[in-house]
C-alpha atoms as a PDB file:
ATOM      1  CA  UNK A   1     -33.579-116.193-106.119  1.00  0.00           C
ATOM      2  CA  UNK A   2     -31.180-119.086-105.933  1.00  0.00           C
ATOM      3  CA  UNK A   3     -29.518-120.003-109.282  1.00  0.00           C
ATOM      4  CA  UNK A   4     -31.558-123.824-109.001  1.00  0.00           C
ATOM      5  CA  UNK A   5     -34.435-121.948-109.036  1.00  0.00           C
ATOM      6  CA  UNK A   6     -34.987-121.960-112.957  1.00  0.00           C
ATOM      7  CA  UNK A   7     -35.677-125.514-112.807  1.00  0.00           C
ATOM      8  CA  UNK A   8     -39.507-124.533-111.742  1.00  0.00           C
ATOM      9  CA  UNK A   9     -41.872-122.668-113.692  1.00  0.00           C
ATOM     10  CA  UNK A  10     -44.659-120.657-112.648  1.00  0.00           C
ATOM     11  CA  UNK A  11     -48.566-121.111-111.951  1.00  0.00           C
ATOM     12  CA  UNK A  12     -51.092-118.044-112.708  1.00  0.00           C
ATOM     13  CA  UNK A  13     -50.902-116.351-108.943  1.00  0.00           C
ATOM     14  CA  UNK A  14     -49.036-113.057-108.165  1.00  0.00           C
ATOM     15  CA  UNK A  15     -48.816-111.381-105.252  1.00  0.00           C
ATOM     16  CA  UNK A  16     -50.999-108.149-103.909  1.00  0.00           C
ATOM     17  CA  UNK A  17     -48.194-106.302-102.584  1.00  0.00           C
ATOM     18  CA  UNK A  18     -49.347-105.879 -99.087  1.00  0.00           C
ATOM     19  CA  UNK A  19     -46.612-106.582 -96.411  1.00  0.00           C
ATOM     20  CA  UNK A  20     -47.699-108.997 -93.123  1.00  0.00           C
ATOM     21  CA  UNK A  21     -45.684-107.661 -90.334  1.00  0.00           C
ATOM     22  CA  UNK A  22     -44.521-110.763 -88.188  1.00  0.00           C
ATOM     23  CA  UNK A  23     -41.599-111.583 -85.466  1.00  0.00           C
ATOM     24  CA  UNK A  24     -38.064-112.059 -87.384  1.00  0.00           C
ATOM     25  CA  UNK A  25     -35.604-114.869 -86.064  1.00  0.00           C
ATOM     26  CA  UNK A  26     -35.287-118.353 -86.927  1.00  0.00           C
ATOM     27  CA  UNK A  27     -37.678-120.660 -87.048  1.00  0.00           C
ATOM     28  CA  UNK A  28     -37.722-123.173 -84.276  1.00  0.00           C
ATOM     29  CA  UNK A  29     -40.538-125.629 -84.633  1.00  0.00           C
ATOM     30  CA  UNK A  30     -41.095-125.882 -80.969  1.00  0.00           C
ATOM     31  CA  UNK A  31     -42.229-122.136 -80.912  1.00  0.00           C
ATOM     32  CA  UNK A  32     -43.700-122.145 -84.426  1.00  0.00           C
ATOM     33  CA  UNK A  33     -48.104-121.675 -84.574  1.00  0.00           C
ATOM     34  CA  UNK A  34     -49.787-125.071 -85.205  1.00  0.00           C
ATOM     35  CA  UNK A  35     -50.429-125.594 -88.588  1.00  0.00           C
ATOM     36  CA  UNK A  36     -53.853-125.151 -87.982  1.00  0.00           C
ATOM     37  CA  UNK A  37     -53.766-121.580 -86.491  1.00  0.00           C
ATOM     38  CA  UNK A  38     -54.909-119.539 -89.350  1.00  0.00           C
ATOM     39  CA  UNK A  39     -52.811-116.152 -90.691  1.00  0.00           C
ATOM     40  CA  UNK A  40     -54.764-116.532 -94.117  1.00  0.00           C
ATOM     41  CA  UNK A  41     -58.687-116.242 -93.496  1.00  0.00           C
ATOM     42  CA  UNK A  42     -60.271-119.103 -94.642  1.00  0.00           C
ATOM     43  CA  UNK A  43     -62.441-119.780 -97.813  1.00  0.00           C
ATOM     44  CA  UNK A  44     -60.998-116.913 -99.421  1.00  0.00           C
ATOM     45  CA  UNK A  45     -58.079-117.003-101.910  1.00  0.00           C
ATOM     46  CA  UNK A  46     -55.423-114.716 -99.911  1.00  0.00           C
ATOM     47  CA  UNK A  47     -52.433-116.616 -98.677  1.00  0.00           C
ATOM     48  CA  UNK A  48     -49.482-115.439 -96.775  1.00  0.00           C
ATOM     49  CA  UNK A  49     -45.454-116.391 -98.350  1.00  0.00           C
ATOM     50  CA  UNK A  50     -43.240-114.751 -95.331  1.00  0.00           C
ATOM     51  CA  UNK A  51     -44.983-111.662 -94.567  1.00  0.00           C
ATOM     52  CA  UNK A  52     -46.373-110.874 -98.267  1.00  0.00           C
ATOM     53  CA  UNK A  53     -50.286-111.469 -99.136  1.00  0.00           C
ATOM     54  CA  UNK A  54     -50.493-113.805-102.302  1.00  0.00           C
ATOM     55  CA  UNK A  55     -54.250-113.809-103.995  1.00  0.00           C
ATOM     56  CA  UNK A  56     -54.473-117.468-105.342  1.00  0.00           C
ATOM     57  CA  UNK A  57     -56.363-116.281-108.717  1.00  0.00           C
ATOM     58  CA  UNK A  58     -58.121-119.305-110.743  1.00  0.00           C
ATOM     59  CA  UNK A  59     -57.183-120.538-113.669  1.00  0.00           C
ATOM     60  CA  UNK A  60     -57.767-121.973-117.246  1.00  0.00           C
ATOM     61  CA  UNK A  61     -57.272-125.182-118.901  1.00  0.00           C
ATOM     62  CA  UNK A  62     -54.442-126.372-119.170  1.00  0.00           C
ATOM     63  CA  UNK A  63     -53.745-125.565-115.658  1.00  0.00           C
ATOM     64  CA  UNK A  64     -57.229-126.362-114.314  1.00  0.00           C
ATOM     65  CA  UNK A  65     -57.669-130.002-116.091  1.00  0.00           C
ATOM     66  CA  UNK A  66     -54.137-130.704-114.749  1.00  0.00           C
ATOM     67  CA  UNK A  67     -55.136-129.897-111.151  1.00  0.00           C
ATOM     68  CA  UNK A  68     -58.331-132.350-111.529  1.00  0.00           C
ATOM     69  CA  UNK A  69     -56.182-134.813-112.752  1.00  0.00           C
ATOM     70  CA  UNK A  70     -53.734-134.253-109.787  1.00  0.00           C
ATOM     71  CA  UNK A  71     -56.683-134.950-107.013  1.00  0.00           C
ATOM     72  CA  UNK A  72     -58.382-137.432-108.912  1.00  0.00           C
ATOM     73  CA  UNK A  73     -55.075-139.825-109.414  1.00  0.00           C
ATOM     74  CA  UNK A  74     -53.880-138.831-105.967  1.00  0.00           C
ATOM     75  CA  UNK A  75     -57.361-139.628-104.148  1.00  0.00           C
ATOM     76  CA  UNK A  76     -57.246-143.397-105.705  1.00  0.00           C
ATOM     77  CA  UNK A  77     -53.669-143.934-104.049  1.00  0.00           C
ATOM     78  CA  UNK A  78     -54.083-142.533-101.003  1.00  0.00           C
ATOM     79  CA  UNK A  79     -53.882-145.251 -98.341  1.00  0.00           C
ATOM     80  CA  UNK A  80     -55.974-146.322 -95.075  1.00  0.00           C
ATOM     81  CA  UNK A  81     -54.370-144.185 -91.897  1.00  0.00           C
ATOM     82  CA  UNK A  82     -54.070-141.127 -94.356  1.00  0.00           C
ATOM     83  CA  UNK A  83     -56.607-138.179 -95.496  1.00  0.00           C
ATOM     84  CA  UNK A  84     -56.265-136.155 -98.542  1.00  0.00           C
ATOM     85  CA  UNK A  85     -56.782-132.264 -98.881  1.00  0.00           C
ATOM     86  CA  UNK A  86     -56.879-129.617-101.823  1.00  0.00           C
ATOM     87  CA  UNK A  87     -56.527-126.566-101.078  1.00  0.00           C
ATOM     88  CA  UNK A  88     -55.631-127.062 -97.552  1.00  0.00           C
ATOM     89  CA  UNK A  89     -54.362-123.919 -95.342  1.00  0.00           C
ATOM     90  CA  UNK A  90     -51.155-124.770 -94.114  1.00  0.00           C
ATOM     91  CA  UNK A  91     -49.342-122.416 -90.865  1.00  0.00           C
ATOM     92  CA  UNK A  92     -45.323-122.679 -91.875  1.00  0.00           C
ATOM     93  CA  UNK A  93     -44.269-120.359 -89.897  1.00  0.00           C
ATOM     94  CA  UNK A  94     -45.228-116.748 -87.715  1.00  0.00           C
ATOM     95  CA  UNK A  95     -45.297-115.315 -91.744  1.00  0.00           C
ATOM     96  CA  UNK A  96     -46.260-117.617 -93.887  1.00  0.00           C
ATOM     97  CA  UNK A  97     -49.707-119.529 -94.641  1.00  0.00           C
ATOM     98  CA  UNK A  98     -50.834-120.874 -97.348  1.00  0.00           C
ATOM     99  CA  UNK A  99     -52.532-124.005 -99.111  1.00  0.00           C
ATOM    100  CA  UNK A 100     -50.967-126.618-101.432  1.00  0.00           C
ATOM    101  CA  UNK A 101     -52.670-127.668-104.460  1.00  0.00           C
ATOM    102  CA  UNK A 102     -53.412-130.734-102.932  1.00  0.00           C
ATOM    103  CA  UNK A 103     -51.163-132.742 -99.916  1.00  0.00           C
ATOM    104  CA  UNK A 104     -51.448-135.996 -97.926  1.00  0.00           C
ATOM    105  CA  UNK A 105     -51.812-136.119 -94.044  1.00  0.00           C
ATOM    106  CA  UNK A 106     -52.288-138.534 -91.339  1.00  0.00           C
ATOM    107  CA  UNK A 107     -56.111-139.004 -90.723  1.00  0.00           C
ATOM    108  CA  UNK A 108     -55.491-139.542 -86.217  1.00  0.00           C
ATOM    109  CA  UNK A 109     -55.531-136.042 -84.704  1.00  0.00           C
ATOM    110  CA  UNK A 110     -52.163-134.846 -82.824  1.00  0.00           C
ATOM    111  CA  UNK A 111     -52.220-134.865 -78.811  1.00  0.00           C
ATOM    112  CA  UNK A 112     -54.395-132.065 -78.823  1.00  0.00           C
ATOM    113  CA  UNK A 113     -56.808-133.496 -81.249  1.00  0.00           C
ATOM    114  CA  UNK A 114     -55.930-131.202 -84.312  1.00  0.00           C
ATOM    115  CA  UNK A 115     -55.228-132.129 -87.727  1.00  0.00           C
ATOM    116  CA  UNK A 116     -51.817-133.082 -88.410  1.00  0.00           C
ATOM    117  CA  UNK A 117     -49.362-131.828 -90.806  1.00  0.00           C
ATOM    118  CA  UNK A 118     -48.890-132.990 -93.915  1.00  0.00           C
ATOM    119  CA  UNK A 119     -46.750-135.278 -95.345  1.00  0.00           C
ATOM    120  CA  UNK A 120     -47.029-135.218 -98.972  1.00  0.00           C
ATOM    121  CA  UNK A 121     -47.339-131.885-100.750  1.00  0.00           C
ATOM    122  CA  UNK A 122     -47.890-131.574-104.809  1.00  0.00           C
ATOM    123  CA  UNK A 123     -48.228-128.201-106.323  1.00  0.00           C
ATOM    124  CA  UNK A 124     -49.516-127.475-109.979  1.00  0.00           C
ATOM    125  CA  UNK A 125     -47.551-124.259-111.572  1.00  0.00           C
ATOM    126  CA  UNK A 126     -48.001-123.010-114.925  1.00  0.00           C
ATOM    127  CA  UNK A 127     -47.000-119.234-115.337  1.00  0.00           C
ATOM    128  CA  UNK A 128     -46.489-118.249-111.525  1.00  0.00           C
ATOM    129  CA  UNK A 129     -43.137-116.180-110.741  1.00  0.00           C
ATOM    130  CA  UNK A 130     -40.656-119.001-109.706  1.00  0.00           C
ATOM    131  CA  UNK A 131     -39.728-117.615-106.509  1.00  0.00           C
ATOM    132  CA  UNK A 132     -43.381-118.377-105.050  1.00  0.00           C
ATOM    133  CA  UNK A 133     -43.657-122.097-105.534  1.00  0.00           C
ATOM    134  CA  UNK A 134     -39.925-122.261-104.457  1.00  0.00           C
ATOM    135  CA  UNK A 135     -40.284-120.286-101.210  1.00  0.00           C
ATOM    136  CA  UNK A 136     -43.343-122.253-100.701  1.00  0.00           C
ATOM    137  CA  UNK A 137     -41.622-125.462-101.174  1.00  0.00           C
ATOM    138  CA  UNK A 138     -38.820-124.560 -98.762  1.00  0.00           C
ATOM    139  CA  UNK A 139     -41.505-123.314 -95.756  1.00  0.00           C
ATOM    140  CA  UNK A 140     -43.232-126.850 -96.056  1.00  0.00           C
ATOM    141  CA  UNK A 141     -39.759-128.957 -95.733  1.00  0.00           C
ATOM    142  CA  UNK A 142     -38.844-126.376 -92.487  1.00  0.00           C
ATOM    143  CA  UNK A 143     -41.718-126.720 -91.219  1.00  0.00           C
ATOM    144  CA  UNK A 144     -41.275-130.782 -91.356  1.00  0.00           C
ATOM    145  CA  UNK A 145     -43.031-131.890 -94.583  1.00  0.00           C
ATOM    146  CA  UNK A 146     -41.563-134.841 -95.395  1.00  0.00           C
ATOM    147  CA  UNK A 147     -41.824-134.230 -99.218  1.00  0.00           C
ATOM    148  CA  UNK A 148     -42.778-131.494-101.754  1.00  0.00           C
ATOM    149  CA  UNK A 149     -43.696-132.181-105.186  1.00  0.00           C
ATOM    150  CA  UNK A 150     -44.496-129.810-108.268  1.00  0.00           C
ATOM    151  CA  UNK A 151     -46.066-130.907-111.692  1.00  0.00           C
ATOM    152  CA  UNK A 152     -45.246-128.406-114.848  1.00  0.00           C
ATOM    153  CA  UNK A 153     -48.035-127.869-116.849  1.00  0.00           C
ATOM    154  CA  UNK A 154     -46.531-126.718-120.228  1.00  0.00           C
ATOM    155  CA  UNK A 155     -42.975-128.992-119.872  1.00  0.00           C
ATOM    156  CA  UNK A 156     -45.285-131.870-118.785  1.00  0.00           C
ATOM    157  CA  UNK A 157     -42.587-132.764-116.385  1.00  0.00           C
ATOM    158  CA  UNK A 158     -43.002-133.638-112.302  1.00  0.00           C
ATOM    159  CA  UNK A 159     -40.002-131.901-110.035  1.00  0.00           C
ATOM    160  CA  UNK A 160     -39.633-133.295-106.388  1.00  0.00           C
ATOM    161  CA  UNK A 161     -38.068-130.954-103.611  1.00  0.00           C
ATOM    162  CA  UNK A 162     -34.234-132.338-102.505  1.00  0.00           C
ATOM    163  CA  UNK A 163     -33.522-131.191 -99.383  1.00  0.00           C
ATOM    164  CA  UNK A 164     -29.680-131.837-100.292  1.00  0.00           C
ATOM    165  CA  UNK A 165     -29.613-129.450-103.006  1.00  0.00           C
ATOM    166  CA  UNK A 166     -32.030-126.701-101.860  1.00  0.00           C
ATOM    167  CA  UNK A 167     -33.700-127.143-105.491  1.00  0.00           C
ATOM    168  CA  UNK A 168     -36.199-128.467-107.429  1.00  0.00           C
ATOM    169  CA  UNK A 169     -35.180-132.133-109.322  1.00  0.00           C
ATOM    170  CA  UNK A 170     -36.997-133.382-112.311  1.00  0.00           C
ATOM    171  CA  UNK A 171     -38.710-137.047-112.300  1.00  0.00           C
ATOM    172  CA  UNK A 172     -38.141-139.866-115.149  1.00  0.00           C
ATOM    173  CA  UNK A 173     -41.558-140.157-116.826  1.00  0.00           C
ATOM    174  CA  UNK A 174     -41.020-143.707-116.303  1.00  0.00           C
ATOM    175  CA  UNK A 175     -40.541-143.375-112.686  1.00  0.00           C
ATOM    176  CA  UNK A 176     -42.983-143.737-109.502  1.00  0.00           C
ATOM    177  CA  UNK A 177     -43.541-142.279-106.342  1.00  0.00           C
ATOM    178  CA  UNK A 178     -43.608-145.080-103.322  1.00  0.00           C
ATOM    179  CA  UNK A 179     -44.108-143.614-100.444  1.00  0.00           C
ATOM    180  CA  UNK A 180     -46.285-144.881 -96.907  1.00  0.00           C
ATOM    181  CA  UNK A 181     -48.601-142.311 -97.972  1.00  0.00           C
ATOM    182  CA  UNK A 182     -49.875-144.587-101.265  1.00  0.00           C
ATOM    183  CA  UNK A 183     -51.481-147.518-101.033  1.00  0.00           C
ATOM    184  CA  UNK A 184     -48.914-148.407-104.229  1.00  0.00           C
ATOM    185  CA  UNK A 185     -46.098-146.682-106.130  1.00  0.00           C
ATOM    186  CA  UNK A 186     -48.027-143.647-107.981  1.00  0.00           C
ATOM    187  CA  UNK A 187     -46.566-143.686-111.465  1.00  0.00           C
ATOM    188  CA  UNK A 188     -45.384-140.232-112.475  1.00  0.00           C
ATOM    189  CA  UNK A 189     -47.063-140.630-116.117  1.00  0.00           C
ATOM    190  CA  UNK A 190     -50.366-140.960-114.768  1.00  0.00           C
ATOM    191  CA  UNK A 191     -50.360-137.404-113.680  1.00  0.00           C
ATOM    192  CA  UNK A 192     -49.374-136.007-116.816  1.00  0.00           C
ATOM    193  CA  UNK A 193     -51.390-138.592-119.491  1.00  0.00           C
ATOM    194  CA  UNK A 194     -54.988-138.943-118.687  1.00  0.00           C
ATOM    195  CA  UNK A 195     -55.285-142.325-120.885  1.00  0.00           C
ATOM    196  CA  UNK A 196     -52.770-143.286-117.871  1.00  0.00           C
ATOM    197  CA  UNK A 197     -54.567-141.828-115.194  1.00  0.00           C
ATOM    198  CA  UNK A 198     -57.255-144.552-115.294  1.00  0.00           C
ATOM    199  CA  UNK A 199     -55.067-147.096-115.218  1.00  0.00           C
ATOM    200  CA  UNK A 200     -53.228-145.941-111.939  1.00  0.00           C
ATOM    201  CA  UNK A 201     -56.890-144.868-110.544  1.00  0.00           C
ATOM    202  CA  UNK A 202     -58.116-148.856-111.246  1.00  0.00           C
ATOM    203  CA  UNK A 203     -55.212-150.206-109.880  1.00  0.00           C
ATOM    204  CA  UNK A 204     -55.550-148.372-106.699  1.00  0.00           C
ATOM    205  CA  UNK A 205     -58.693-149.078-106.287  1.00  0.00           C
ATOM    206  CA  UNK A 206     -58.367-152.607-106.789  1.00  0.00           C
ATOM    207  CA  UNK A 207     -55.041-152.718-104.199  1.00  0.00           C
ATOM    208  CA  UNK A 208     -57.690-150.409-101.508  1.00  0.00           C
ATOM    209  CA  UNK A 209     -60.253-154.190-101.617  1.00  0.00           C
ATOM    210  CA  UNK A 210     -62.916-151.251-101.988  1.00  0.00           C
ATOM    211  CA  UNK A 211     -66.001-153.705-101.450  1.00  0.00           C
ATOM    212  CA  UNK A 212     -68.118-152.563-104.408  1.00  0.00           C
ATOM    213  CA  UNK A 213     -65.155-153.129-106.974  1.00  0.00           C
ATOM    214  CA  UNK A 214     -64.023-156.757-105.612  1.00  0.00           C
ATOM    215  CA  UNK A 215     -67.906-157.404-105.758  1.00  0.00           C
ATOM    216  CA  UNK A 216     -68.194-156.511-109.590  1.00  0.00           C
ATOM    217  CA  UNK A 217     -64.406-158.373-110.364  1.00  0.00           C
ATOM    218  CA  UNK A 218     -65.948-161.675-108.585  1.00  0.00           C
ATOM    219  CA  UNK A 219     -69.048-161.117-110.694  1.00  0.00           C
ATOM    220  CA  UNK A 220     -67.133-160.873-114.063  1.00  0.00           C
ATOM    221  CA  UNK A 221     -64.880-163.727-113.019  1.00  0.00           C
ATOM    222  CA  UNK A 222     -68.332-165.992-112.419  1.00  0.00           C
ATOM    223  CA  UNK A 223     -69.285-164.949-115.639  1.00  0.00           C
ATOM    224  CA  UNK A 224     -65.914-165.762-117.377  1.00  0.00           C
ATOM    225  CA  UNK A 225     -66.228-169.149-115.465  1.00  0.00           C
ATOM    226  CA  UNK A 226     -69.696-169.914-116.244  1.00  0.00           C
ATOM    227  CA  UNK A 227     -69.170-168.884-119.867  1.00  0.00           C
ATOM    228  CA  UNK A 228     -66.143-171.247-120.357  1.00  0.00           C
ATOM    229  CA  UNK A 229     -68.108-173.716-118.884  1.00  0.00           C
ATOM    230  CA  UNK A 230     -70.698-173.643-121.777  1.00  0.00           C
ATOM    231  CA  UNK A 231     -67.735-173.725-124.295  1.00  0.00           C
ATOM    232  CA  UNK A 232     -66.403-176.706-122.662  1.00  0.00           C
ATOM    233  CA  UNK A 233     -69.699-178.550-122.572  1.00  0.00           C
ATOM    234  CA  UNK A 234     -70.243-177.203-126.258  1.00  0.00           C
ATOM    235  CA  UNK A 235     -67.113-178.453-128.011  1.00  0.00           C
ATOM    236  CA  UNK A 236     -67.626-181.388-126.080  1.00  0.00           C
ATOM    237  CA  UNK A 237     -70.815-182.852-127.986  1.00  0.00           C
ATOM    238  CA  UNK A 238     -68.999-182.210-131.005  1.00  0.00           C
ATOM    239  CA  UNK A 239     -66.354-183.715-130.457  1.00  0.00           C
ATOM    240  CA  UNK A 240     -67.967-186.434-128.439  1.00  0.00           C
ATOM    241  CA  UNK A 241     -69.505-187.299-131.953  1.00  0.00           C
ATOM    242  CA  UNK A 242     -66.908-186.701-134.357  1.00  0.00           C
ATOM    243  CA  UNK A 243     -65.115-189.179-132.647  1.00  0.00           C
ATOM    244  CA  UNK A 244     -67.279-191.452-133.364  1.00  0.00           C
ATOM    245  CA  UNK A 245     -67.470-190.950-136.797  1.00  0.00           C
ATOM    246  CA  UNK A 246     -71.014-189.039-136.538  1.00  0.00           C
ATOM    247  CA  UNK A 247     -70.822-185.996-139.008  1.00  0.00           C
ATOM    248  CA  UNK A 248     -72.348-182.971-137.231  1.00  0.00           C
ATOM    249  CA  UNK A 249     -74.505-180.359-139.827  1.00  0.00           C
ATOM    250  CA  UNK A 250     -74.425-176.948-139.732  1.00  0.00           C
ATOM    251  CA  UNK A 251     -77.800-176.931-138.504  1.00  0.00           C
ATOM    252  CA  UNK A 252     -76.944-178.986-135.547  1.00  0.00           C
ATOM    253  CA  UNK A 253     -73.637-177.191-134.729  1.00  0.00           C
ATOM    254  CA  UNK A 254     -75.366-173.936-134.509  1.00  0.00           C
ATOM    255  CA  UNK A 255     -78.249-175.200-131.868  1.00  0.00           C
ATOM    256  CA  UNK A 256     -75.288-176.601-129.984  1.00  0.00           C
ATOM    257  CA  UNK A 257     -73.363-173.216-130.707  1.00  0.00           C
ATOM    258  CA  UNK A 258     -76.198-171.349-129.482  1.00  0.00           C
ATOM    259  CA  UNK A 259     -77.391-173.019-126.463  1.00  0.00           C
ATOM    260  CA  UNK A 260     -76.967-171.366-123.102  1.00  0.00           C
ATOM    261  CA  UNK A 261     -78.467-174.108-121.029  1.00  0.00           C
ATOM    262  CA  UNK A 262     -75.245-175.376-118.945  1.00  0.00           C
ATOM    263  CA  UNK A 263     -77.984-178.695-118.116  1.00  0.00           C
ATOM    264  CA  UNK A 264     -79.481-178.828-121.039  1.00  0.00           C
ATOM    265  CA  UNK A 265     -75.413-179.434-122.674  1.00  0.00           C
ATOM    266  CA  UNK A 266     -74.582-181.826-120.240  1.00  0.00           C
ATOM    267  CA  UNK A 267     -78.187-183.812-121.506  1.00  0.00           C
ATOM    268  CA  UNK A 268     -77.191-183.786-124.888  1.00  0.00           C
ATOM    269  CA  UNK A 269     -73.805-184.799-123.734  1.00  0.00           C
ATOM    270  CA  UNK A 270     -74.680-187.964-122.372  1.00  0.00           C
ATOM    271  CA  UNK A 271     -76.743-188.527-125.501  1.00  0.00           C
ATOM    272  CA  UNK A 272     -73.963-187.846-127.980  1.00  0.00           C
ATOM    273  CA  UNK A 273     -72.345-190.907-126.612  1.00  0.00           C
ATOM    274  CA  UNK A 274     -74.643-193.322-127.818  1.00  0.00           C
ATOM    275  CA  UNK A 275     -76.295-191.089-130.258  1.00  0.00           C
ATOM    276  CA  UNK A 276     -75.894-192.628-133.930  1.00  0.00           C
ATOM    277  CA  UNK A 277     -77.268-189.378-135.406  1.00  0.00           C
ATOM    278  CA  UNK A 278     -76.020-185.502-134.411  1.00  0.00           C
ATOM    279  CA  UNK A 279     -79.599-184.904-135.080  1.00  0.00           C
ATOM    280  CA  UNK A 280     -80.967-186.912-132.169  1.00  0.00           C
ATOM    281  CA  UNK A 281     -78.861-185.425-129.658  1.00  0.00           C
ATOM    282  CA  UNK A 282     -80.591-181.970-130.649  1.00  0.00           C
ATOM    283  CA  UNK A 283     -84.247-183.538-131.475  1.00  0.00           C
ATOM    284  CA  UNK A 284     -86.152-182.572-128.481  1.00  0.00           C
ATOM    285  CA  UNK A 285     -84.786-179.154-128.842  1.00  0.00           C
ATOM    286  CA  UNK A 286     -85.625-178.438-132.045  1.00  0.00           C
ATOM    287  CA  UNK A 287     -88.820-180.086-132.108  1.00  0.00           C
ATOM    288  CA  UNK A 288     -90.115-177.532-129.551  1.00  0.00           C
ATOM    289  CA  UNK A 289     -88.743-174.873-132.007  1.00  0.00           C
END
């Protein structure tokens, strides 16, 4: 273990034991499996960390709430070109495969019409030994991911991977992720305060144009139009008398006040111009009353 590596704490996985034999050497990405040739078998929770089997055990709150959070900020910001994944197997190397907590990829197959790798990797630890999300971390950037990310349940902090150190570095609360990946800047806080998290999903959302959302923000904004519209026309007929010297009752005000009749305002409008009671402006109104 590297003396950096304290800055990342652990998630709830620990390793069976059992040794993968695989080639040694380096690892040169041009003779490295494709990401999508499988060492781990699928839909079970056994992963591979050079050579050593890794079960992938579930977990509890806080760890599990923080990983729903995770997915459901990161799906909103995801932009068009680019798929997201939880869980996704991932081939680093001849020894080593294993899924992210959740990671961002480009959605156009490679030449050969495979998935591609990721580009965006986030990882959720909470009592995990700290050499596992580390040697994780360092497999993904080999292998060409272009950035690692880790969120720490109990310190409520978010690390990103720096390839110039070879070590985790924490993330100002205040600070956000922008990255070709997002459709806009992901702010950190929103993955560790839910009250945030809805914020940074609606925002997203909104930036996406997702058709259903602009459809019920053009509704609301006709209904904020229309209903200034009726205030207009409303103080209007007051005023339109008071300026005349025409005293308006209560009981006039409030029929005013209380119709919702866009025409029927704009009538008594015209009338409260010649009107030379607030009462006739109303009369046909309340009459029917």
């Amino acid at each position: 273990m590297r003396k950096h590596d304290h800055a990342l704490l652990a998630p709830g996985r620990e390793g069976s034991g059992r040794t993968l034999h695989a080639p040694s050497g380096g690892r040169s990405r041009s003779h490295l499996p494709h990401v999508d040739d499988r060492l781990a078998p699928p839909e079970t929770r056994l992963e591979y960390l050079d050579g050593a089997e890794l079960f992938a055990a579930p977990a509890d709150p806080p760890h599990a709430t923080q990983h729903f959070d995770l997915t459901y900020v990161l799906g909103a910001h995801v932009a068009k070109g680019y798929r997201g994944a939880v869980d996704m197997l991932t081939r680093t190397d001849e020894a080593s495969d294993y899924a992210p907590d959740a990671s961002i990829f480009a959605q156009k197959p490679d030449r050969s019409g495979r998935r591609r790798l990721e580009e965006l990797a986030f990882e959720v630890c909470d009592k995990q030994a700290l050499a596992v999300p580390t040697g994780k971390a360092r497999r993904l950037i080999e292998r060409g991911v272009r950035r690692v990310f880790c969120i720490l349940v109990k310190q409520r902090r978010v690390l990103e991977w720096s390839r110039e150190t070879d070590g985790w570095r924490p993330l100002p609360k205040d600070a956000v992720i922008e990255d070709p990946c997002l459709v806009r800047p992901l702010p950190i806080q929103s993955l560790l305060d839910a009250a945030s998290s809805d914020d940074a999903v609606a925002r997203a959302l909104l930036d996406k144009r997702v058709p259903a959302l602009e459809q019920a923000v053009a509704e609301g904004e006709a209904r904020g139009a229309a209903i200034g519209e009726l205030r207009m026309a409303q103080e209007a007929i007051t005023t339109a008398l008071r300026s005349r010297g025409i005293d308006v009752p209560a009981g006039v005000a409030r029929a005013i006040a209380g119709c919702n009749d866009v025409n029927k305002l704009r009538r008594w409008l015209a009338k409260a111009v010649t009107a030379t009671t607030a009462s006739e402006v109303v009369a046909g109104s309340r009459r029917k009353r």
